[in-house]
C-alpha atoms as a PDB file:
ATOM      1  CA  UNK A   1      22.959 -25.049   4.865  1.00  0.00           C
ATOM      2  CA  UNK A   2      21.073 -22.066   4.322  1.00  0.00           C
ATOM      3  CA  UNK A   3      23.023 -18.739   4.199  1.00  0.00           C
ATOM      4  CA  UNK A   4      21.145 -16.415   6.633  1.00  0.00           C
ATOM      5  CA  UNK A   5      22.188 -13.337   4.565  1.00  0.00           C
ATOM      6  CA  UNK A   6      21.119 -14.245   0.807  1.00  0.00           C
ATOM      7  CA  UNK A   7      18.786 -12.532  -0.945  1.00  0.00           C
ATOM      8  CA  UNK A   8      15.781 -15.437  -0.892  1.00  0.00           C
ATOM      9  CA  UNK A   9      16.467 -16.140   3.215  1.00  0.00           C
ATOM     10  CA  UNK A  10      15.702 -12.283   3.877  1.00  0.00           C
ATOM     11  CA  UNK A  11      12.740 -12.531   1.562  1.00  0.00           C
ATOM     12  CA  UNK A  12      10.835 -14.893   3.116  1.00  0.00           C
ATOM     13  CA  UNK A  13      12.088 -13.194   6.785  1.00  0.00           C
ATOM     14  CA  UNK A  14      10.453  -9.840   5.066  1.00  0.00           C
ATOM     15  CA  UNK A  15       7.416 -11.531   3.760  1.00  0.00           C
ATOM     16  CA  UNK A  16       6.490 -13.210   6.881  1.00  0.00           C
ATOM     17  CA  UNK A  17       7.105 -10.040   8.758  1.00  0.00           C
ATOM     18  CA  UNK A  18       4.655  -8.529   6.195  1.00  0.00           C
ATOM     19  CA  UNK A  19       1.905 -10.964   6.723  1.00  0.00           C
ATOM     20  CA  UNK A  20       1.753 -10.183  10.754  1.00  0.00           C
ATOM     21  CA  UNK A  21       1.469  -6.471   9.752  1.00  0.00           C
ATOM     22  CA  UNK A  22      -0.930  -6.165   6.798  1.00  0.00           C
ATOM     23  CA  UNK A  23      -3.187  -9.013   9.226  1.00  0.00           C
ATOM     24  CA  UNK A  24      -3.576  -6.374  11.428  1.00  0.00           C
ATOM     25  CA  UNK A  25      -3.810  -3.322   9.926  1.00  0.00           C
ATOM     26  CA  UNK A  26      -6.257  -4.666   7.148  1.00  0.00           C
ATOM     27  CA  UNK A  27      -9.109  -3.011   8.988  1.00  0.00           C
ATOM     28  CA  UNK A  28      -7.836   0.894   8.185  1.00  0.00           C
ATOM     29  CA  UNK A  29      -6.911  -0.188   4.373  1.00  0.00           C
ATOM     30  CA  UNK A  30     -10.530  -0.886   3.705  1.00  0.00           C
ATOM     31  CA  UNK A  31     -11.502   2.115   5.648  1.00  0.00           C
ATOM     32  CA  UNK A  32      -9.093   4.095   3.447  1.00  0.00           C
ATOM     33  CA  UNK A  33     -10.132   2.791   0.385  1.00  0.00           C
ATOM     34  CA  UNK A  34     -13.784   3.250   1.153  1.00  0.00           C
ATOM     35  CA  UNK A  35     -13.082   6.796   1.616  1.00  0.00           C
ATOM     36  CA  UNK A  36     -11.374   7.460  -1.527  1.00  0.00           C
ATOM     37  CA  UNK A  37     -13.638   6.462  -3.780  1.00  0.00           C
ATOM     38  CA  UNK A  38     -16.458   8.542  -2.146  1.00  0.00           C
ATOM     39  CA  UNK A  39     -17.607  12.082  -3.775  1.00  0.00           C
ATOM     40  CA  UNK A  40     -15.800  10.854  -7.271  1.00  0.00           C
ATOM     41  CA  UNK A  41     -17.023  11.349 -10.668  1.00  0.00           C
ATOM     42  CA  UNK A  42     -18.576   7.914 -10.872  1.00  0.00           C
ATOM     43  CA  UNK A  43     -21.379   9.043  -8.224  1.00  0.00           C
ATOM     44  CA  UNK A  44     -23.326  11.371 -10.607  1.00  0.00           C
ATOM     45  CA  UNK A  45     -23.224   7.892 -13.094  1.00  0.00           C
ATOM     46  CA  UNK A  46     -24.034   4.852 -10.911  1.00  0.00           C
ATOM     47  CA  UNK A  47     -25.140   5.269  -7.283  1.00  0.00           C
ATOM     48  CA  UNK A  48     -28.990   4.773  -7.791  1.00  0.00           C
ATOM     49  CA  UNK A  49     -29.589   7.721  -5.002  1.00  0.00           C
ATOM     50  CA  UNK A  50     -28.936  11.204  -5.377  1.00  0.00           C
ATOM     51  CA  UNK A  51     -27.580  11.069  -1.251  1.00  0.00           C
ATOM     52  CA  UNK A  52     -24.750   8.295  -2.235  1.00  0.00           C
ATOM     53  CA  UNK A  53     -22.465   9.402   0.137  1.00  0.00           C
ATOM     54  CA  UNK A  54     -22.864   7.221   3.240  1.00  0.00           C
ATOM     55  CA  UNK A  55     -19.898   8.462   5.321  1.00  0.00           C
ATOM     56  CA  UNK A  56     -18.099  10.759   6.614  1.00  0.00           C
ATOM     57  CA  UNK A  57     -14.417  10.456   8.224  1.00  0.00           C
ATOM     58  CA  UNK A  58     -12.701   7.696   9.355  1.00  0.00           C
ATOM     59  CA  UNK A  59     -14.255   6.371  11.863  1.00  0.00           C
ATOM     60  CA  UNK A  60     -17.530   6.682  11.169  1.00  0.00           C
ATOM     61  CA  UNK A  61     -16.687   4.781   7.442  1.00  0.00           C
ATOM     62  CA  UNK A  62     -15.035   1.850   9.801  1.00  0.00           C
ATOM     63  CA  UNK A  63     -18.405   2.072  11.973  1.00  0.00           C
ATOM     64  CA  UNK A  64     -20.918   1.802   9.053  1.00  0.00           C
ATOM     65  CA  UNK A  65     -19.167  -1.166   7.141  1.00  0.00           C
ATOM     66  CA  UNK A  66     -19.276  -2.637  10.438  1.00  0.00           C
ATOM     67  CA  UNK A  67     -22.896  -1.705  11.384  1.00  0.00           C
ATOM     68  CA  UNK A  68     -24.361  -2.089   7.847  1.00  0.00           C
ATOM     69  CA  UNK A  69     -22.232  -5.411   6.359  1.00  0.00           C
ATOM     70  CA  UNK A  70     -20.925  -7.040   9.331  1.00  0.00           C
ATOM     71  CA  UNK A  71     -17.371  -7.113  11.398  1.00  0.00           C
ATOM     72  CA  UNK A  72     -15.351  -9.631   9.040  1.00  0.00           C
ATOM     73  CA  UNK A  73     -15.893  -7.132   6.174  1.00  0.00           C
ATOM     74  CA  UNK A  74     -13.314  -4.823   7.840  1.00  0.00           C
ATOM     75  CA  UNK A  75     -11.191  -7.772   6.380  1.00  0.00           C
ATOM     76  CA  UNK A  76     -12.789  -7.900   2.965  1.00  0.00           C
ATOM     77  CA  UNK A  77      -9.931  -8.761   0.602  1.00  0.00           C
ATOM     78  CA  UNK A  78      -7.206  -9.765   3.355  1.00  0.00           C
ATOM     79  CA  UNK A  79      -6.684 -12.802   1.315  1.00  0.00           C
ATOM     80  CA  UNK A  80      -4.819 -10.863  -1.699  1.00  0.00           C
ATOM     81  CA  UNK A  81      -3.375  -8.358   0.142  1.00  0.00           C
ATOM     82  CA  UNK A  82      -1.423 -11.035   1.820  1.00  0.00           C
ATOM     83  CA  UNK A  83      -0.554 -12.403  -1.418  1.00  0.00           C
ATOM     84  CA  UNK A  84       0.550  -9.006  -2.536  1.00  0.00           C
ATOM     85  CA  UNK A  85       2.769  -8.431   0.332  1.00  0.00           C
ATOM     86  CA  UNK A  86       4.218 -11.663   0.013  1.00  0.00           C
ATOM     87  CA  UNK A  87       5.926 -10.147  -3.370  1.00  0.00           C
ATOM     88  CA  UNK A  88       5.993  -6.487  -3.052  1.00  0.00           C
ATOM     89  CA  UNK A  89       7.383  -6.960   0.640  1.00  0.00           C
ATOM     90  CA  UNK A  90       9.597  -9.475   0.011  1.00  0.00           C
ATOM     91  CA  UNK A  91      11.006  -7.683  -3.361  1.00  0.00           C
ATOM     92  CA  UNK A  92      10.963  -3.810  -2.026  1.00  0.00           C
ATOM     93  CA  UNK A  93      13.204  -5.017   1.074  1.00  0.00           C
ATOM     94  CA  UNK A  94      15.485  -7.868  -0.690  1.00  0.00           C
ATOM     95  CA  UNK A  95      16.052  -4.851  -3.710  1.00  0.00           C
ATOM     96  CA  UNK A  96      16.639  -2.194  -1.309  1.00  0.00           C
ATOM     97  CA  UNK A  97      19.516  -4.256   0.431  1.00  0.00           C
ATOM     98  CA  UNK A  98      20.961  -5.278  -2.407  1.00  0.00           C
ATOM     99  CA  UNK A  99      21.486  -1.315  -4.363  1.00  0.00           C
ATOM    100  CA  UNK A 100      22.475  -0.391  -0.410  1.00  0.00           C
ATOM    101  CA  UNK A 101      25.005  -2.644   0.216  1.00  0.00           C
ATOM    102  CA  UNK A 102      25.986  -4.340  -3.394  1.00  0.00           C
ATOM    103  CA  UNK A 103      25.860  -0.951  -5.989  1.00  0.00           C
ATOM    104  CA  UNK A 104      26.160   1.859  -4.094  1.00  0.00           C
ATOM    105  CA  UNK A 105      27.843   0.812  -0.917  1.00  0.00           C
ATOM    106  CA  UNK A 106      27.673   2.047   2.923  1.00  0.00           C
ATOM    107  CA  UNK A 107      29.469   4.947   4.136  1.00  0.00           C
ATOM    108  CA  UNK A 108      32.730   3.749   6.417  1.00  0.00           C
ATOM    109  CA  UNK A 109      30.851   4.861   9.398  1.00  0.00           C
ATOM    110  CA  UNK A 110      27.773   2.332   8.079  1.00  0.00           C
ATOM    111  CA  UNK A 111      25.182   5.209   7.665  1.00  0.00           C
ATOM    112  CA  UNK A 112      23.821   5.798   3.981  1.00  0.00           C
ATOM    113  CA  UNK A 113      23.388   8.855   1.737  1.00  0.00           C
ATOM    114  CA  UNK A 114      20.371  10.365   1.861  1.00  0.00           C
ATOM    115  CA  UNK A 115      20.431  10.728  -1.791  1.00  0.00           C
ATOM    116  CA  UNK A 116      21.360   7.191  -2.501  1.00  0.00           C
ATOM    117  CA  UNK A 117      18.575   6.127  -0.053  1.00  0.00           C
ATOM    118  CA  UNK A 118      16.096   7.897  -2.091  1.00  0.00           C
ATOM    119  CA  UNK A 119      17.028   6.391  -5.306  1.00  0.00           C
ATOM    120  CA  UNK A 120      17.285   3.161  -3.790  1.00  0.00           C
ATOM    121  CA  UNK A 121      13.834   2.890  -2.033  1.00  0.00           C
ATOM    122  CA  UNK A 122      12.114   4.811  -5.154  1.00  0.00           C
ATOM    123  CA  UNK A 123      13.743   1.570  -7.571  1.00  0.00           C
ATOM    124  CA  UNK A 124      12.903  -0.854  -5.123  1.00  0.00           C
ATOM    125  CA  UNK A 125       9.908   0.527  -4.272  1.00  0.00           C
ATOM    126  CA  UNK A 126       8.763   0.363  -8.061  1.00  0.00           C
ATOM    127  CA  UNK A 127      10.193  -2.884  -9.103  1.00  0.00           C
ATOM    128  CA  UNK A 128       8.260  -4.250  -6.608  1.00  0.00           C
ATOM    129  CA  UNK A 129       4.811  -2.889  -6.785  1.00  0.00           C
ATOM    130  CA  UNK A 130       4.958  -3.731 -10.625  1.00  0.00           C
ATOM    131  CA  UNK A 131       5.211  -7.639 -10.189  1.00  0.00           C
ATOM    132  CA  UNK A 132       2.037  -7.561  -7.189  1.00  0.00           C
ATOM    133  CA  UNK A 133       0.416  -5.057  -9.442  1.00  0.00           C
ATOM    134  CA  UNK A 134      -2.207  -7.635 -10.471  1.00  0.00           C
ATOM    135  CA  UNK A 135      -2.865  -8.649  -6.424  1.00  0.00           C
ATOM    136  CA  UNK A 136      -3.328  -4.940  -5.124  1.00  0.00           C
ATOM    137  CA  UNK A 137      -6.009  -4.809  -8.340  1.00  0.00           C
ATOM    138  CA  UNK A 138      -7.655  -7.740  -7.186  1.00  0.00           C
ATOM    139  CA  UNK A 139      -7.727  -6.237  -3.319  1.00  0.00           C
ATOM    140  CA  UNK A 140      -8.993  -3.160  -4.048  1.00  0.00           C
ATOM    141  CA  UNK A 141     -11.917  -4.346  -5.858  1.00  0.00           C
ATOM    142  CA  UNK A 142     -12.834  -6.948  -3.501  1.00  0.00           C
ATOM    143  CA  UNK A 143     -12.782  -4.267  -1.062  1.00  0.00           C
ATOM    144  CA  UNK A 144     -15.511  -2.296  -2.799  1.00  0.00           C
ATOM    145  CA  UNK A 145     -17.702  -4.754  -3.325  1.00  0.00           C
ATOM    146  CA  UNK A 146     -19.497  -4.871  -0.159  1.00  0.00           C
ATOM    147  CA  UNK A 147     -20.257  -1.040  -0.789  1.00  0.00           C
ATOM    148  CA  UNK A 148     -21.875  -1.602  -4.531  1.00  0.00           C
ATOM    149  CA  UNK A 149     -24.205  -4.071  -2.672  1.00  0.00           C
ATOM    150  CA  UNK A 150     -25.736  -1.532  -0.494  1.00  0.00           C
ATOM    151  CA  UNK A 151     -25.923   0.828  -3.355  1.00  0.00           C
ATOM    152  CA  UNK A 152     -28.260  -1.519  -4.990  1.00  0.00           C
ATOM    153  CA  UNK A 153     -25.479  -2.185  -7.302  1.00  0.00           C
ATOM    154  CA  UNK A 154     -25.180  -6.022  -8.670  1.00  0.00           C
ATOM    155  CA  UNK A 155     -21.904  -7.703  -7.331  1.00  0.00           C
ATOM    156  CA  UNK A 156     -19.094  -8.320  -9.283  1.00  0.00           C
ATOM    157  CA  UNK A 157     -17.267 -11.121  -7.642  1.00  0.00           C
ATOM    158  CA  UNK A 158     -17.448 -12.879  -4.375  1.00  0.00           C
ATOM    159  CA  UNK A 159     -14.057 -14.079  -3.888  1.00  0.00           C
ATOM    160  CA  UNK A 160     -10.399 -13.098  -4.538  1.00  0.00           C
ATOM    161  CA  UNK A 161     -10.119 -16.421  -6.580  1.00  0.00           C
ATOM    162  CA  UNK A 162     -13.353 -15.213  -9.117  1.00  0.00           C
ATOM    163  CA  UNK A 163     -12.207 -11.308  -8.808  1.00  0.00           C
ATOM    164  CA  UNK A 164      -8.785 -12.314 -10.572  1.00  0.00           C
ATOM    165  CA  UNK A 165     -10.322 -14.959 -12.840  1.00  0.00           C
ATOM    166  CA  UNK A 166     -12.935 -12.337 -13.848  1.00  0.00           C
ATOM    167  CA  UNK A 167     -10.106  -9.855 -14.696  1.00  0.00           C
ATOM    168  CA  UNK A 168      -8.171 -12.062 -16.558  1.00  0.00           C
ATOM    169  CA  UNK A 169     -11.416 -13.184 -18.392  1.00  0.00           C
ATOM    170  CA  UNK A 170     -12.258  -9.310 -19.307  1.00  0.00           C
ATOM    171  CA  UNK A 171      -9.145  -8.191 -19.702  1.00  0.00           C
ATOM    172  CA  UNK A 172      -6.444 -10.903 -20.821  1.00  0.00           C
ATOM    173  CA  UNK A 173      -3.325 -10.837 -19.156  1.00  0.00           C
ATOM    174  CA  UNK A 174      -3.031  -6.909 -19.885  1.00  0.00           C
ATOM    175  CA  UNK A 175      -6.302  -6.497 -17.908  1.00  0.00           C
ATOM    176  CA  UNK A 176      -4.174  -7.415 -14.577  1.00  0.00           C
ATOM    177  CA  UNK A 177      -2.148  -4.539 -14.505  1.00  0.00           C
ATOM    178  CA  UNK A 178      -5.203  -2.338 -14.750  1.00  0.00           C
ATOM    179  CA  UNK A 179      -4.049   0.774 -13.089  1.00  0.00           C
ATOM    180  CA  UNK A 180      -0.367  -0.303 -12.969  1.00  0.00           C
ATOM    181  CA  UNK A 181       1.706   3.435 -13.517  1.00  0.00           C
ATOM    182  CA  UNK A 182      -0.330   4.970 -10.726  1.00  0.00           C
ATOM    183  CA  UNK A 183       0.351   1.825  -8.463  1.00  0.00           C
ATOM    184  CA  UNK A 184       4.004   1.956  -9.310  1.00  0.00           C
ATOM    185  CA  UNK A 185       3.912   5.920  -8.918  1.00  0.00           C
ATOM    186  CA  UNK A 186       2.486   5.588  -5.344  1.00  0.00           C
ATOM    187  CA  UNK A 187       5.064   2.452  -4.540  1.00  0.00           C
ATOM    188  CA  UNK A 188       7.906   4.438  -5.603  1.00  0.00           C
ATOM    189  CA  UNK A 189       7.052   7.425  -2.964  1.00  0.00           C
ATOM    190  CA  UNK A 190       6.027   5.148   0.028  1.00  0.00           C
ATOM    191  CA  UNK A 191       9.503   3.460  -0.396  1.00  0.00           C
ATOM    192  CA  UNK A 192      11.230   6.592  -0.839  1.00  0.00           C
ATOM    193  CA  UNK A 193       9.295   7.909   2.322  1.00  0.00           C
ATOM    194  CA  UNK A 194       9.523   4.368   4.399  1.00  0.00           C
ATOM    195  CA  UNK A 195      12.725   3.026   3.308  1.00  0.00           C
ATOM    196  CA  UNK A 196      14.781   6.112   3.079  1.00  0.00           C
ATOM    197  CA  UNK A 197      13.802   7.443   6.498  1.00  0.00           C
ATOM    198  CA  UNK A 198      13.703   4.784   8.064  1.00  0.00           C
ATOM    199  CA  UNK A 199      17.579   3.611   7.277  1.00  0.00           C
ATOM    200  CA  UNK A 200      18.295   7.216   7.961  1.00  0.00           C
ATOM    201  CA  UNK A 201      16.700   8.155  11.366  1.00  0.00           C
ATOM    202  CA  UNK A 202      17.550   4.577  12.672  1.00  0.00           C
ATOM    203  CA  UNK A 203      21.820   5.454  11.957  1.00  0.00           C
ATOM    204  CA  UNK A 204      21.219   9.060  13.107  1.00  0.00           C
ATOM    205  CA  UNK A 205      19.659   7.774  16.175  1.00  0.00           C
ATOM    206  CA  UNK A 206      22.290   4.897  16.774  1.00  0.00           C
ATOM    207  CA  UNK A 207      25.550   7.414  15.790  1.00  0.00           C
ATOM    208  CA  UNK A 208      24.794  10.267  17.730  1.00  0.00           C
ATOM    209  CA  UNK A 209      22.426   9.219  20.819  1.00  0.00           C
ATOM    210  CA  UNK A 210      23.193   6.924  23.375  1.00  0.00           C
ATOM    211  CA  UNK A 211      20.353   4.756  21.851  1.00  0.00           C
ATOM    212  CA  UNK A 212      21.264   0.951  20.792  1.00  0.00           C
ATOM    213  CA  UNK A 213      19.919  -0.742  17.927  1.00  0.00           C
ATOM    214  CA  UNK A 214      16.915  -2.729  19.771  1.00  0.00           C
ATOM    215  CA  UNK A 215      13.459  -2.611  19.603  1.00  0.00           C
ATOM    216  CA  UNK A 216      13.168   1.321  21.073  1.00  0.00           C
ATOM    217  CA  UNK A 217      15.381   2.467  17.831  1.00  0.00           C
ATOM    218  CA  UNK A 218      13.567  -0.038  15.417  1.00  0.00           C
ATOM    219  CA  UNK A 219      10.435   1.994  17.155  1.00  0.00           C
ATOM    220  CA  UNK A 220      10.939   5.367  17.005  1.00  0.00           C
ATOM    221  CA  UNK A 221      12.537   5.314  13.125  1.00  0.00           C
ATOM    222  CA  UNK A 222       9.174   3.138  12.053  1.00  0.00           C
ATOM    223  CA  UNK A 223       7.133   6.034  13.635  1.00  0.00           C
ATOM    224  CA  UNK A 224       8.676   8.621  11.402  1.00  0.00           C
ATOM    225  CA  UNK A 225       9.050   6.387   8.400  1.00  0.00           C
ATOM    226  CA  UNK A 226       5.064   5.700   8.482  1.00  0.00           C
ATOM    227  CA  UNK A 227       4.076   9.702   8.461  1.00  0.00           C
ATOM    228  CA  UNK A 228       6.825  10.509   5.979  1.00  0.00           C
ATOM    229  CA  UNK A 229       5.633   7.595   3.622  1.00  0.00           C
ATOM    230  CA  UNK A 230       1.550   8.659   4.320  1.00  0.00           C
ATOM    231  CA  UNK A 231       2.474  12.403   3.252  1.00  0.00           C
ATOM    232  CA  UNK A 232       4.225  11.810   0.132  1.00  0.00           C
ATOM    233  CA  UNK A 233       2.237   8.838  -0.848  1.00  0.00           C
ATOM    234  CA  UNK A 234      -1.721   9.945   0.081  1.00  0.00           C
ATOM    235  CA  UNK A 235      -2.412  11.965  -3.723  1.00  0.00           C
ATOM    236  CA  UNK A 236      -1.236   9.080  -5.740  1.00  0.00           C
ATOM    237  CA  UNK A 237      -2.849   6.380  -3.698  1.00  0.00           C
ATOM    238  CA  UNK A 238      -6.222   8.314  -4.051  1.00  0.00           C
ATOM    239  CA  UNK A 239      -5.641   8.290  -8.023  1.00  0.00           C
ATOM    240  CA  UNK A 240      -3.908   4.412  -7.958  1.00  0.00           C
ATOM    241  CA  UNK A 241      -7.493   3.438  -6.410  1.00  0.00           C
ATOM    242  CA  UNK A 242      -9.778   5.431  -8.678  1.00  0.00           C
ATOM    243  CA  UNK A 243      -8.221   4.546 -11.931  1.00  0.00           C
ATOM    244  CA  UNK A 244      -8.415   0.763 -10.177  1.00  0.00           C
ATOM    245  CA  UNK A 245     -11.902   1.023  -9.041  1.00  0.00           C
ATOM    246  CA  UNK A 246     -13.618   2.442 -12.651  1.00  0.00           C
ATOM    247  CA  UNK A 247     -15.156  -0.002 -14.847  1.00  0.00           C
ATOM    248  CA  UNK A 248     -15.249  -0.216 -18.872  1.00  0.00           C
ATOM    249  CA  UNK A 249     -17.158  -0.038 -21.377  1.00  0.00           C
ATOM    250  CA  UNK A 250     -18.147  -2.990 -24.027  1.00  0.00           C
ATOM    251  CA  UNK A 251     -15.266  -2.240 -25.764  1.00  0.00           C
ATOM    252  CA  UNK A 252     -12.777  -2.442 -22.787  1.00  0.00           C
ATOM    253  CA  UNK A 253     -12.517   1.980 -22.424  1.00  0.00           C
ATOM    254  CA  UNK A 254     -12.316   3.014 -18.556  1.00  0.00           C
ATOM    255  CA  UNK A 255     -15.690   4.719 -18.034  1.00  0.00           C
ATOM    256  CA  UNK A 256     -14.080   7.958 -15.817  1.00  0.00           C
ATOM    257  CA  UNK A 257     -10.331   8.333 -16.745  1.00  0.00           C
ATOM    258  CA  UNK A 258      -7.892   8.279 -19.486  1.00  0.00           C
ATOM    259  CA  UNK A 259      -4.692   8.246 -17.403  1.00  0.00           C
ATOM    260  CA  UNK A 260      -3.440   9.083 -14.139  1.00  0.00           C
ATOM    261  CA  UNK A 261      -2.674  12.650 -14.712  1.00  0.00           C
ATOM    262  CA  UNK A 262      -6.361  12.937 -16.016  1.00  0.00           C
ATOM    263  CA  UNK A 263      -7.277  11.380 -13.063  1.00  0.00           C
ATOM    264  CA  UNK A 264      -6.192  14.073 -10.948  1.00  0.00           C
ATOM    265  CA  UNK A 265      -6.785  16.879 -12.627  1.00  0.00           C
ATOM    266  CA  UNK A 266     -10.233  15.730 -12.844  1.00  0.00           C
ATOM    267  CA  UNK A 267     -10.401  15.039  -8.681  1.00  0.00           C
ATOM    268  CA  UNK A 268      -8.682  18.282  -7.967  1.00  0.00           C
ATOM    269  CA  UNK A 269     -11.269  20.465 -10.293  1.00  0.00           C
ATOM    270  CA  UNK A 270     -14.769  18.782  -9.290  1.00  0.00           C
ATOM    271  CA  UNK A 271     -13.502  18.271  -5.452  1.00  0.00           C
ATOM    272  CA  UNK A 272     -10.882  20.619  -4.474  1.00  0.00           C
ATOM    273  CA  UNK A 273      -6.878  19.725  -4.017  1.00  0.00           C
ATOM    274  CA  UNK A 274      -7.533  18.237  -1.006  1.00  0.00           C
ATOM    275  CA  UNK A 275      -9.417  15.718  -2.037  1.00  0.00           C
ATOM    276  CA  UNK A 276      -5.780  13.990  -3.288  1.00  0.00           C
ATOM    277  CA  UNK A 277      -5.451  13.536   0.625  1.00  0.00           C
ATOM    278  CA  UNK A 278      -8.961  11.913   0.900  1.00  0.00           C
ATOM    279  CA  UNK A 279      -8.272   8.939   3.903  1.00  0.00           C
ATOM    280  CA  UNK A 280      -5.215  10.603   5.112  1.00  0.00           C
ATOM    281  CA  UNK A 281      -6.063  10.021   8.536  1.00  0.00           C
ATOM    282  CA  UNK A 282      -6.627   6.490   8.360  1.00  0.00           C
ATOM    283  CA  UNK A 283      -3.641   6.129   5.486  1.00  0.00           C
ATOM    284  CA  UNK A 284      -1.609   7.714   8.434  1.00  0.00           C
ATOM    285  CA  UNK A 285      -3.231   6.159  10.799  1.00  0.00           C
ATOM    286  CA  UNK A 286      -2.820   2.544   9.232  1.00  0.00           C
ATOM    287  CA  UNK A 287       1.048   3.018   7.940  1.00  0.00           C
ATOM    288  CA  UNK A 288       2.049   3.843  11.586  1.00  0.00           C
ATOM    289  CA  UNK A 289       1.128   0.605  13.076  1.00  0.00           C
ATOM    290  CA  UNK A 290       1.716  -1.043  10.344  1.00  0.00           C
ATOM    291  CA  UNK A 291       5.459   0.287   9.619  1.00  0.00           C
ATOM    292  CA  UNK A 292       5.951  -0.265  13.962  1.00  0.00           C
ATOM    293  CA  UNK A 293       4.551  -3.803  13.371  1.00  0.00           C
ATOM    294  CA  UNK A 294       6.653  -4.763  10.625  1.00  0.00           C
ATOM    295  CA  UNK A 295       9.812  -3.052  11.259  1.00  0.00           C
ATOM    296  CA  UNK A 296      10.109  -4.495  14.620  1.00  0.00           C
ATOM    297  CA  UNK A 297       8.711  -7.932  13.833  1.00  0.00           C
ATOM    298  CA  UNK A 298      11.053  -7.750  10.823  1.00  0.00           C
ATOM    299  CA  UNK A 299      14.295  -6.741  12.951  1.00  0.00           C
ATOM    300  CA  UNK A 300      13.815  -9.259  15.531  1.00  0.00           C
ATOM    301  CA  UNK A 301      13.040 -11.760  12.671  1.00  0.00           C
ATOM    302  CA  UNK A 302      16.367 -11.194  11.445  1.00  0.00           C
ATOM    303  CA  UNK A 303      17.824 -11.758  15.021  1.00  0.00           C
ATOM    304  CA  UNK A 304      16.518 -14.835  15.673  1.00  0.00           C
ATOM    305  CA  UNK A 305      17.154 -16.133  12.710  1.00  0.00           C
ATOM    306  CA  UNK A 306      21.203 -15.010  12.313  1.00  0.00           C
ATOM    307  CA  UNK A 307      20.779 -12.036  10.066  1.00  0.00           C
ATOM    308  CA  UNK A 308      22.613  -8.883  10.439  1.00  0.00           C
ATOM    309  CA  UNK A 309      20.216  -6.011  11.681  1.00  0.00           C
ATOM    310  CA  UNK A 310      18.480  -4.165   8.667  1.00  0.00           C
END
């Protein structure tokens, strides 16, 4: 019989939960990343016009991928991110659960430090995003590709099955964690931003308002995980998918930057400090749905199958 509160039961809960979310969300992660790599130094190097900046804002970006390549390219690269949530997902939530309740331990009145929650998410967080590394490298460029095309750029892959094959052909095994510290960087502060605040609003709410733990609760501590998460998380996701998107030289050198700190210094002194918080809005706008979609699909997961609530 299967145990409804082990570890592997609660991963595949998490990891279908996941799958509902990132399906439809996808359309504001390609937006985001489309927006990121805009205005970087690679422009002044490969766009074949001196105008290459096609966009501006959110929803014009969502509008011209739509206009210009067609509506299923707002799910360019769906495939992989589904595979990646299908690890990070199910590894971030079974981790997090396990330091909460197995290492550290609740408080009596089953409400968790702050400070533990931090560490926690930030491990969990990390852990995670290092073993999908290789599928959120694979995602990002397949969600670039429709853009070299219109830049008169020749494509680089056409599916998520030839992107990874062509990394691993390039690269070796080493070449699929391309980008990996950022990625990890940025997973460690979404987690502490989603995880921690989430656990903690959701107790607040449930010790000291009338408020019961149902799908209202689940609601309103998703809301304020999502923009706590997008805040803390936005600079290193713009680096994460820079550092992912540059290419190499013969010898296997990234073309732009040496590391993620040069990276950002490099970002912040040819485009300004707020260019770390390039596709806020739809990084925002995306982790709020998604984080309400998940959390409560993933709660009420849990309650049909037997689990105790997160």
């Amino acid at each position: 019989m299967v145990n409804p509160d082990s570890f592997f039961f609660k991963y595949g809960l998490s990891a279908c939960a996941a799958t509902v979310a990132e399906t439809v969300t996808y359309p504001l992660d390609i937006t985001k990343t489309r927006l990121q790599i805009q205005g970087e130094v690679a422009a002044a190097k490969h766009y074949r016009t001196a105008e290459a900046i096609p966009y501006r804002g959110m929803v014009r970006t969502a509008l011209g991928i739509v206009q210009e390549e067609g509506l299923l390219k707002l799910w360019q690269g769906v495939t992989p991110a589904i595979y990646r949530h299908i690890v990070y997902t199910g590894c971030r939530m079974g981790s997090y659960e396990y330091i909460r309740d197995r290492l550290f331990g609740k408080n009596p009145d089953g409400t968790f430090s702050v400070w533990k929650a931090i560490i926690a998410g930030s491990t969990a967080g990390a852990f995670a995003q290092f073993l999908s590394s290789p599928t959120d490298l694979v995602k990002v460029q397949m969600q670039t590709e429709g853009r070299r095309r219109l830049e008169g750029r020749p494509p680089r892959v056409n599916t998520a099955f030839q992107c990874f094959r062509e990394i691993l052909h390039d690269g070796g095994i080493r070449g699929l964690w391309k980008g990996w510290v950022p990625n990890v960087q940025r997973a460690a502060l979404v987690n502490m931003g989603d995880l921690t605040t989430y656990d903690t609003v959701k107790h607040l709410l449930l010790n000291h308002t009338t408020l019961r733990d149902n799908y209202v609760t689940h609601g309103l501590s998703s809301i304020c995980s999502g923009l706590v998460a997008a805040i803390v998380s936005t600079p290193a996701d713009v680096v994460k998918t820079r550092i992912m998107n540059q290419g190499t030289d013969t010898s296997g050198r990234p073309l732009l930057y040496k590391s993620s700190m040069d990276c950002l210094l490099k970002s912040v002194k040819q485009e300004g400090f707020w260019s770390l918080y390039k596709g806020f809005l739809p990084i925002w706008a995306r982790m709020a749905p998604w984080s309400l979609t998940f959390w409560i699909s993933y709660e009420e997961i849990r309650k049909l199958a037997g689990t105790a609530s997160f």
